[in-house]
Protein backbone atom coordinates (compact mmCIF):
# COMPACT_ATOMS: atom_id res chain seq x y z
CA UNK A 1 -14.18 132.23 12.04
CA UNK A 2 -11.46 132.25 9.59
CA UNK A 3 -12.38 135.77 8.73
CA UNK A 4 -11.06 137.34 11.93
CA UNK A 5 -7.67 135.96 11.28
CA UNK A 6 -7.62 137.84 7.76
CA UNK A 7 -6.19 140.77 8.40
CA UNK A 8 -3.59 139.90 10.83
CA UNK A 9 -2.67 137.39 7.88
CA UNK A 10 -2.48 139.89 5.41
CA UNK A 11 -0.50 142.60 7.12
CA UNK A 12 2.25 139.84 8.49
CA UNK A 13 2.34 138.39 5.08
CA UNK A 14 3.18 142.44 3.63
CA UNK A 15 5.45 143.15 6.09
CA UNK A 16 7.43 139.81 5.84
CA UNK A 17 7.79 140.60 2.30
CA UNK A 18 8.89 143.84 2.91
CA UNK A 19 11.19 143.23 5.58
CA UNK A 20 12.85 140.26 2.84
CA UNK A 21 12.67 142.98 -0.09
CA UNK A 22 14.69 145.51 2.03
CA UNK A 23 17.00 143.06 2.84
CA UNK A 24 16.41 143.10 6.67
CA UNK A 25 16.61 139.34 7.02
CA UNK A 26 20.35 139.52 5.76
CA UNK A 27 22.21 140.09 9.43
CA UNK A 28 24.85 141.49 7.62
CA UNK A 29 23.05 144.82 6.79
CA UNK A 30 21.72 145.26 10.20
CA UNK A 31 25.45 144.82 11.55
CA UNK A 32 26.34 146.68 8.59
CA UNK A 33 24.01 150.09 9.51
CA UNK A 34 25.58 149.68 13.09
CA UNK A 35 29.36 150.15 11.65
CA UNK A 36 29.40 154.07 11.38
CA UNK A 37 33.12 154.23 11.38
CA UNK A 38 33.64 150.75 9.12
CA UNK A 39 31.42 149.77 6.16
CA UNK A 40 28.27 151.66 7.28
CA UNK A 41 25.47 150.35 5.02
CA UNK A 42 22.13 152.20 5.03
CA UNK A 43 19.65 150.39 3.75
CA UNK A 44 18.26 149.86 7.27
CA UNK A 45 17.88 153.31 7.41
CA UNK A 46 15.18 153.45 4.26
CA UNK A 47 13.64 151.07 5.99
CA UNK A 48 12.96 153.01 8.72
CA UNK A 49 12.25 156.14 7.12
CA UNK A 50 9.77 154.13 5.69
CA UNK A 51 7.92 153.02 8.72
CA UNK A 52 8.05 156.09 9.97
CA UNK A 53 6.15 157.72 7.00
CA UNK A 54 3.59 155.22 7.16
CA UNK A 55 3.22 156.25 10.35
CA UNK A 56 3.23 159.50 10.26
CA UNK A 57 0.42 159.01 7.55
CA UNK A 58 -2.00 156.95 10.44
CA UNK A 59 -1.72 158.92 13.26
CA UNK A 60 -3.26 161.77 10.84
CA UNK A 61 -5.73 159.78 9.89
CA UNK A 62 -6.53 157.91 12.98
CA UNK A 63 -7.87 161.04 15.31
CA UNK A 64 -10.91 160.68 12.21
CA UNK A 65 -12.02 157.18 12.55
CA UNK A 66 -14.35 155.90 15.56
CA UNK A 67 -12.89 152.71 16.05
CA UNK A 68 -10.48 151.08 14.34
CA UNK A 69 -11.54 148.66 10.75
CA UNK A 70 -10.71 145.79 12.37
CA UNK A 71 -11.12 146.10 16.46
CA UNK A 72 -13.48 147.49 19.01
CA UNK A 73 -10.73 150.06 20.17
CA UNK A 74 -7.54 151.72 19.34
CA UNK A 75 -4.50 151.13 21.71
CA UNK A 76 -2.79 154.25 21.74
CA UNK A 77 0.37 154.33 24.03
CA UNK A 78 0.35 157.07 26.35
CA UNK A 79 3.44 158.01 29.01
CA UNK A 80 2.74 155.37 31.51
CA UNK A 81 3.70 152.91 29.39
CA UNK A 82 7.21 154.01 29.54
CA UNK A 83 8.19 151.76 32.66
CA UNK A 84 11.67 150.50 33.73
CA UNK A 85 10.89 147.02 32.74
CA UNK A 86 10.01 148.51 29.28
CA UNK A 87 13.19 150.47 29.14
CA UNK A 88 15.50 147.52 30.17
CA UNK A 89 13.94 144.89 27.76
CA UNK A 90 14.39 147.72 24.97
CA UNK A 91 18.15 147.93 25.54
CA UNK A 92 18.00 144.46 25.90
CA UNK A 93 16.56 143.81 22.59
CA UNK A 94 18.76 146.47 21.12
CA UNK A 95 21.81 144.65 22.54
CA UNK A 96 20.52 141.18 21.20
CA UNK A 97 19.90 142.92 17.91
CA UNK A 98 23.26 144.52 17.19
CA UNK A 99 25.02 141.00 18.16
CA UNK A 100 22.53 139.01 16.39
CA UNK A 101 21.94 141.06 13.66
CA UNK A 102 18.25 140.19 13.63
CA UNK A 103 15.17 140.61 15.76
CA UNK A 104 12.01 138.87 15.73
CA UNK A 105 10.49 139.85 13.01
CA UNK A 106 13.17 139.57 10.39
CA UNK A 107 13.97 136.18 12.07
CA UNK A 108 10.48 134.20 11.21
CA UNK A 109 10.96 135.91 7.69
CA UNK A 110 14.41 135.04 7.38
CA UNK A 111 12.87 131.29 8.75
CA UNK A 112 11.89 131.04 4.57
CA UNK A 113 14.82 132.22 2.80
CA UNK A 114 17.95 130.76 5.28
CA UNK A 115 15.94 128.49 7.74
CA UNK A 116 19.42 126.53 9.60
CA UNK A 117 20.65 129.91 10.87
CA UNK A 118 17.82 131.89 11.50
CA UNK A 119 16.15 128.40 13.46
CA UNK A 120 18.69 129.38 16.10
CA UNK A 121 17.83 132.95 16.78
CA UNK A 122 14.42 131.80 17.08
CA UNK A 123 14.73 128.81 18.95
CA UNK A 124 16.94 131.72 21.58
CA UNK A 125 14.28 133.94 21.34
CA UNK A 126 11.10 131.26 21.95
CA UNK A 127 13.32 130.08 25.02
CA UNK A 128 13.78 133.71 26.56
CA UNK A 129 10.14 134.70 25.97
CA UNK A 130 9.68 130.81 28.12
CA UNK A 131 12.11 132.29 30.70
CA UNK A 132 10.86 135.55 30.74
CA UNK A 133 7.16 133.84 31.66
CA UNK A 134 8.54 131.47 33.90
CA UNK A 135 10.07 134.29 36.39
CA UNK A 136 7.64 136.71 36.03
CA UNK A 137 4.98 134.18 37.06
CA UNK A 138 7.14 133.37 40.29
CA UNK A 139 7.58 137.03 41.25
């Protein structure tokens, strides 16, 4: 049973580290990448560039497997996904993510290393994902 949770684990365990290596839970730098005209700092931008060549690496070599190493089948996003509520809670994490200077996963890193300030972005965050629940279940 254990087994299954294993890689999930492993890979939020890697990219924790990296997110605390490149500095990401440090609000400062995010605010910092978002100041083009002030102290722009782009260290967030690595980051990225980084993600995205890791990315760019699977989707080559995804098209070649049959399934995926460690599920039954791939979940590739096609256009449909792009909906309105999709679009809306995208600005609305971008919004919460310039003020804040963090977003989730930077947060439950940042829980380790400075665990008073970034307890209240994620106590925030647990209590809009509640919220969020709570009204979609009503409508």
């Amino acid at each position: 049973m254990m087994k299954q949770y294993l890689p999930p684990l492993l890979s939020g365990g890697l990219f924790g580290a990296g997110l605390a290596l490149g500095g990401m839970t440090d609000p400062a730098r995010v605010r910092g990448f978002l100041d083009l005209f002030g102290n722009w700092d782009p260290t967030l931008a690595f980051v990225m560039g980084g993600a995205v060549l890791v990315m760019a690496i699977a989707w080559r070599i995804q098209p070649r497997m049959a399934q995926p190493l460690f599920g039954l089948k791939f979940a590739i996003p096609d256009r449909s996904d792009l909906t309105p509520k999709l679009i809306g809670g995208s600005a609305l994490f971008g919004i919460g993510w310039g003020v804040a200077g963090l977003c989730p996963g930077p947060a439950i890193t940042a829980l380790v290393i400075e665990p008073v300030s970034a307890a209240i972005f994620v106590a925030a965050m647990l209590a809009g994902m509640l919220l969020v629940r709570l009204v979609e279940k009503d409508a």
